[in-house]
C-alpha atoms as a PDB file:
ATOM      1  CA  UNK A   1    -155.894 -77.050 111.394  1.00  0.00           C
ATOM      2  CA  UNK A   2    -155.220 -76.538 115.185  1.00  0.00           C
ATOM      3  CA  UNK A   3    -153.576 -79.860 115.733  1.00  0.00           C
ATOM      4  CA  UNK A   4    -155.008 -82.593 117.523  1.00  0.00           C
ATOM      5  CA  UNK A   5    -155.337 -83.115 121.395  1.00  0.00           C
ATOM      6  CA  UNK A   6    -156.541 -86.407 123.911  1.00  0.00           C
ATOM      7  CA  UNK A   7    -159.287 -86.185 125.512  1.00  0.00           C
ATOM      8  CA  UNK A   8    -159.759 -88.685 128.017  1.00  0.00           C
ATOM      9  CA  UNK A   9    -163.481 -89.681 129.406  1.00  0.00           C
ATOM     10  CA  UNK A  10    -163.266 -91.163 132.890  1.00  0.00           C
ATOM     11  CA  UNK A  11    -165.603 -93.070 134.952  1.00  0.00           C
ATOM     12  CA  UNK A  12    -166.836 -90.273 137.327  1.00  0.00           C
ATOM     13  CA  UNK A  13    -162.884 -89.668 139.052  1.00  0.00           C
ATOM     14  CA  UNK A  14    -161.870 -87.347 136.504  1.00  0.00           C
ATOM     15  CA  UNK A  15    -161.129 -85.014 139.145  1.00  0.00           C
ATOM     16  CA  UNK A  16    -158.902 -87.356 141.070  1.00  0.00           C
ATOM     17  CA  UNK A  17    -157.058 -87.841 137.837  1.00  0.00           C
ATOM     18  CA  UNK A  18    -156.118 -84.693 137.456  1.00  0.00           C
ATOM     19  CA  UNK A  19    -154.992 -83.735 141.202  1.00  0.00           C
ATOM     20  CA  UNK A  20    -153.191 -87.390 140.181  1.00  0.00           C
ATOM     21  CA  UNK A  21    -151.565 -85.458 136.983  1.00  0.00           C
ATOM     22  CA  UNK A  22    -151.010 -82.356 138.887  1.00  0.00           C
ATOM     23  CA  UNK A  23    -148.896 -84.420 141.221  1.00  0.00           C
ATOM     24  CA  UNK A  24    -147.335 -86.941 138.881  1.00  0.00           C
ATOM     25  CA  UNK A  25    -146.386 -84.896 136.152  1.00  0.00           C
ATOM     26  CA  UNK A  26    -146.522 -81.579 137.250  1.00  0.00           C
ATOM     27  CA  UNK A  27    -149.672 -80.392 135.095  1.00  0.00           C
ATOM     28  CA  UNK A  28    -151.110 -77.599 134.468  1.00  0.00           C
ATOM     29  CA  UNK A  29    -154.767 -76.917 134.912  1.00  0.00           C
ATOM     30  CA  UNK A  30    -155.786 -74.735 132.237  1.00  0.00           C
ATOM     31  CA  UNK A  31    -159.798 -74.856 132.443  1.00  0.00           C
ATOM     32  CA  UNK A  32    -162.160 -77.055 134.517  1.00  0.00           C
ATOM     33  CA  UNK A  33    -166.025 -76.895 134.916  1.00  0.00           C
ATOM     34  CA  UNK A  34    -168.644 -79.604 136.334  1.00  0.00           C
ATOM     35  CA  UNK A  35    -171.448 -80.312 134.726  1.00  0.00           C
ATOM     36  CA  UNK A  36    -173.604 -78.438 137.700  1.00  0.00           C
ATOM     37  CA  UNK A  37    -171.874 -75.056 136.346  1.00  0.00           C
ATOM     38  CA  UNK A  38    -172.768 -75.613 132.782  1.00  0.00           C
ATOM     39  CA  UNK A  39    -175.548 -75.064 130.546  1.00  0.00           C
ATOM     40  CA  UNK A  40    -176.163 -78.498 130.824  1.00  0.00           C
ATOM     41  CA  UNK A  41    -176.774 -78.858 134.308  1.00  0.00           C
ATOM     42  CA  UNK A  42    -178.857 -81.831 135.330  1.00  0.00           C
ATOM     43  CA  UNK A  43    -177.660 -83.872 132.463  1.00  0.00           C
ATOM     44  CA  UNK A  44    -174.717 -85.192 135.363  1.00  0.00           C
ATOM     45  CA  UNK A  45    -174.461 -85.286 139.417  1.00  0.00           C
ATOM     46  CA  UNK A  46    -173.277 -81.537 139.308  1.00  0.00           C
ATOM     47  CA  UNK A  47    -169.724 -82.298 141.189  1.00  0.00           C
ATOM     48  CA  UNK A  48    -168.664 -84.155 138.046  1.00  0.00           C
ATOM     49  CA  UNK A  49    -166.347 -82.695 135.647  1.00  0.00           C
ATOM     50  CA  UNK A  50    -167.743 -81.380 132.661  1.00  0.00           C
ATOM     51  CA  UNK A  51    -164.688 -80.499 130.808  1.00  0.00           C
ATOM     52  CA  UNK A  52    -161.279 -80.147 131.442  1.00  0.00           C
ATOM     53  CA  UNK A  53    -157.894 -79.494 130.073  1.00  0.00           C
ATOM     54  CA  UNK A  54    -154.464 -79.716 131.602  1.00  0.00           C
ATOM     55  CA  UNK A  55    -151.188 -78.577 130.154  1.00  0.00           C
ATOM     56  CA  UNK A  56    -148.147 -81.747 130.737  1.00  0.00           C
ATOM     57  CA  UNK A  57    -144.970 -79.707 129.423  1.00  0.00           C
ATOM     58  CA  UNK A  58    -145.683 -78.551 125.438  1.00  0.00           C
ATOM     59  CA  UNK A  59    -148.680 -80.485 124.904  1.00  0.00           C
ATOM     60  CA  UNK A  60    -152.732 -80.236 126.316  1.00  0.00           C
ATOM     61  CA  UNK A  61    -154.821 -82.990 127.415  1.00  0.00           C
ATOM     62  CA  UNK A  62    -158.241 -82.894 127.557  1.00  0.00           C
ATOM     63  CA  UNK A  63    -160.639 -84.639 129.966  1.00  0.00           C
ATOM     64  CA  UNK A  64    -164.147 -84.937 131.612  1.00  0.00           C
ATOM     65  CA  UNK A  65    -166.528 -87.045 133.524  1.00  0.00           C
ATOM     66  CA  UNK A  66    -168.570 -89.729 131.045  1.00  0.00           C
ATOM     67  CA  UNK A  67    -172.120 -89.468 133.238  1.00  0.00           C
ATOM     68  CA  UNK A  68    -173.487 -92.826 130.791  1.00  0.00           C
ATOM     69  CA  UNK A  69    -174.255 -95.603 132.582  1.00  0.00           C
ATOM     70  CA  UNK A  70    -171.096 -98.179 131.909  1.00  0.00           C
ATOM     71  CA  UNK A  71    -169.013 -95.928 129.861  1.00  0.00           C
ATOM     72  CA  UNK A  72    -165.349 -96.767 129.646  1.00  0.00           C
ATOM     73  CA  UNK A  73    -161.996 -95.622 130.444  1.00  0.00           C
ATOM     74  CA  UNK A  74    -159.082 -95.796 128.387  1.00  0.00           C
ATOM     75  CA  UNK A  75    -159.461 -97.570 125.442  1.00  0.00           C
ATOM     76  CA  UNK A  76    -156.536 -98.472 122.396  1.00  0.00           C
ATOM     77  CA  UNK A  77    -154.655 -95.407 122.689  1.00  0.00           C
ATOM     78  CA  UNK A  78    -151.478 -94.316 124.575  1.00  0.00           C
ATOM     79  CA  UNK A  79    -150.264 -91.401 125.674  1.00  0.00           C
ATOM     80  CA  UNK A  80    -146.335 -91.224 125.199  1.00  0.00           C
ATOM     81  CA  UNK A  81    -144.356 -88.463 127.249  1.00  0.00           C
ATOM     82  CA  UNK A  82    -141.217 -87.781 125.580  1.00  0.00           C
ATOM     83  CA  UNK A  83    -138.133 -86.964 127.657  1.00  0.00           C
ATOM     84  CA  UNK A  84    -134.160 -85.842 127.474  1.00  0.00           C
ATOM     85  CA  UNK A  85    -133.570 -86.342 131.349  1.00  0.00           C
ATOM     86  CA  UNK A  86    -133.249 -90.033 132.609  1.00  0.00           C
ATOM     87  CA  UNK A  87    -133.805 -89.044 136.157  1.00  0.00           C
ATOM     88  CA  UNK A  88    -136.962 -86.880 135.307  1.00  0.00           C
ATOM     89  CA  UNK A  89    -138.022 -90.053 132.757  1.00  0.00           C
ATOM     90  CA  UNK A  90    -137.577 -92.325 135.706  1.00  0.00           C
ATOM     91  CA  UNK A  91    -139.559 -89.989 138.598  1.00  0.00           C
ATOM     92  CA  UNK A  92    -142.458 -89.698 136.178  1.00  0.00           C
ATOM     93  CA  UNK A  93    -142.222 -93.248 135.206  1.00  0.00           C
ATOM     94  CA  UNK A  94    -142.697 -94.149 139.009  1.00  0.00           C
ATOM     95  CA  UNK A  95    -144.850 -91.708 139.691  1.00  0.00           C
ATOM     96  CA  UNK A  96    -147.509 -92.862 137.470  1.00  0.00           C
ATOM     97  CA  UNK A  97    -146.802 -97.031 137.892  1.00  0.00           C
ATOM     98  CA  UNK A  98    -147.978 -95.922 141.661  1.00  0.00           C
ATOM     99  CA  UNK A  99    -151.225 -97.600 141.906  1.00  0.00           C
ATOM    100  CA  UNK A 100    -151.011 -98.725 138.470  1.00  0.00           C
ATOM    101  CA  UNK A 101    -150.077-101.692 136.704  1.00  0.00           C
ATOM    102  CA  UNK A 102    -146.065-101.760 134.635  1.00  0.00           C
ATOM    103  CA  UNK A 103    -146.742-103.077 131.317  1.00  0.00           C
ATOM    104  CA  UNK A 104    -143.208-102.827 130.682  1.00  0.00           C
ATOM    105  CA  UNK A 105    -140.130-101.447 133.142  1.00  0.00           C
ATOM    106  CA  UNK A 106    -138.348 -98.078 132.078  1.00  0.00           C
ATOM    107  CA  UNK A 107    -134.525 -99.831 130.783  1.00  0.00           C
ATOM    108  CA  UNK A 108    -132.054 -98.804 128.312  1.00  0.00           C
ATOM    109  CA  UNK A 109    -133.469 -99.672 125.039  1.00  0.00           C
ATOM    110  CA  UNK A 110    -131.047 -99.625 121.133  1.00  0.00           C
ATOM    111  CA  UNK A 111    -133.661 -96.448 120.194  1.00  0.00           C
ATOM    112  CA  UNK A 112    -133.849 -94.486 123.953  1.00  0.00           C
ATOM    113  CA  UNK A 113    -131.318 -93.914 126.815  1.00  0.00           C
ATOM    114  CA  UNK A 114    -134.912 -94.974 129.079  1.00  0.00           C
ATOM    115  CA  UNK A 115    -138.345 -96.301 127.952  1.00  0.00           C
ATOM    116  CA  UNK A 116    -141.380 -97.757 129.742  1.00  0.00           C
ATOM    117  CA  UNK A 117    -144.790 -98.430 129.104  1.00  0.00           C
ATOM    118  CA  UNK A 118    -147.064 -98.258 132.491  1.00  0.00           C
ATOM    119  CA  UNK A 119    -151.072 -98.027 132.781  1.00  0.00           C
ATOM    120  CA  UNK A 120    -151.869 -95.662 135.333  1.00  0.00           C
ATOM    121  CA  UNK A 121    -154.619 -96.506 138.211  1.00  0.00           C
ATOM    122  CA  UNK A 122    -157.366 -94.803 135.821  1.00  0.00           C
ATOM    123  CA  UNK A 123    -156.595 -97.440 133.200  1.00  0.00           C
ATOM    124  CA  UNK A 124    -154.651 -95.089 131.012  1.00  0.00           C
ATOM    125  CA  UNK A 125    -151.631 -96.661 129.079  1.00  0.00           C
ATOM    126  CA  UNK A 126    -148.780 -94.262 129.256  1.00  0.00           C
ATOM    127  CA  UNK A 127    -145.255 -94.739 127.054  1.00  0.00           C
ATOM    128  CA  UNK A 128    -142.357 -92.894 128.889  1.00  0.00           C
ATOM    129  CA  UNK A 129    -139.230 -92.234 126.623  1.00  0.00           C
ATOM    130  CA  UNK A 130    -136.046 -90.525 127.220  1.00  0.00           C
ATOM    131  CA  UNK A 131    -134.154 -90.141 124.018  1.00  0.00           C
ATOM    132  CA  UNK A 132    -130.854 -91.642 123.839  1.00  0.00           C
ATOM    133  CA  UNK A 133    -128.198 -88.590 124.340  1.00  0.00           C
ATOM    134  CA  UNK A 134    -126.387 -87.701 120.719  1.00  0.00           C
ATOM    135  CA  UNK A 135    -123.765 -89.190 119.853  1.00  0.00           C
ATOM    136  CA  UNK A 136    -120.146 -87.455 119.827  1.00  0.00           C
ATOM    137  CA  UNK A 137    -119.142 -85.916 116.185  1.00  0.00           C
END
C-alpha cells in the first residue's frame, strides 16, 4: 500500500482554496489540471479544477472541482496539522480562522503546548496541534 491521502471536492472554488493554502500554509502545488484540459472536457465549465494535489509540509492533499449539481463540501472528516513551534501553530491557526468560523481557540491543553480546531471559509474542519515540548530527564 501507498498510504492514504484527502481529497477534498469543493463547490466550484477549488482554485481559490488552494491560492488560500498556498498562502495560509505555505503549500505546495504539485499538479493541477481543469477539466477543459482533460480527456474529459465538456463533462465541467473548463476553468474548473479537475484534479489537484498540494504538498502542506510531509503530507499531500488532494483536491478538485465537484461539477454535480448540489454537491457538498467538507463533510465528517478533519484535517489535523501537527506542529513543534507554538508561534508557527498559532500563525497557521490564524491564518486559516480568517474568514472562517473557530470551533475551538488554539490554548495550552494537558496533551499539547497549543491546540485548536477552526473550519476554514471552504467549510473544511482543520485541528491545529503543537506538541507539548519534552519534558527534562
Amino acid at each position: 500500500m501507498l498510504g492514504v491521502n484527502p481529497y477534498i471536492s469543493f463547490r466550484g472554488n477549488c482554485r481559490e482554496a488552494v491560492e488560500f493554502y498556498r498562502s495560509a500554509l505555505g503549500a505546495e502545488v504539485l499538479f493541477s489540471q481543469t477539466w477543459g484540459d482533460s480527456p474529459m472536457a465538456g463533462m465541467a465549465p473548463g476553468d474548473m479544477i479537475m484534479h489537484c494535489s498540494i504538498r502542506v509540509g510531509g503530507s499531500v492533499l488532494m483536491m478538485c472541482d465537484n461539477p454535480r449539481e448540489g454537491a457538498a463540501s467538507g463533510g465528517n472528516i478533519s484535517l489535523a496539522l501537527g506542529l513543534n513551534d507554538p508561534e508557527q501553530a498559532k500563525k497557521l491557526y490564524d491564518a486559516l480562522a480568517e474568514g472562517g468560523t473557530i470551533t475551538m481557540p488554539l490554548a495550552k491543553t494537558f496533551w499539547a503546548e497549543a491546540f485548536g480546531m477552526v473550519t476554514d471559509r471552504f467549510g473544511i474542519a482543520w485541528m491545529v496541534n503543537c506538541d507539548a515540548p519534552p519534558a527534562a530527564s
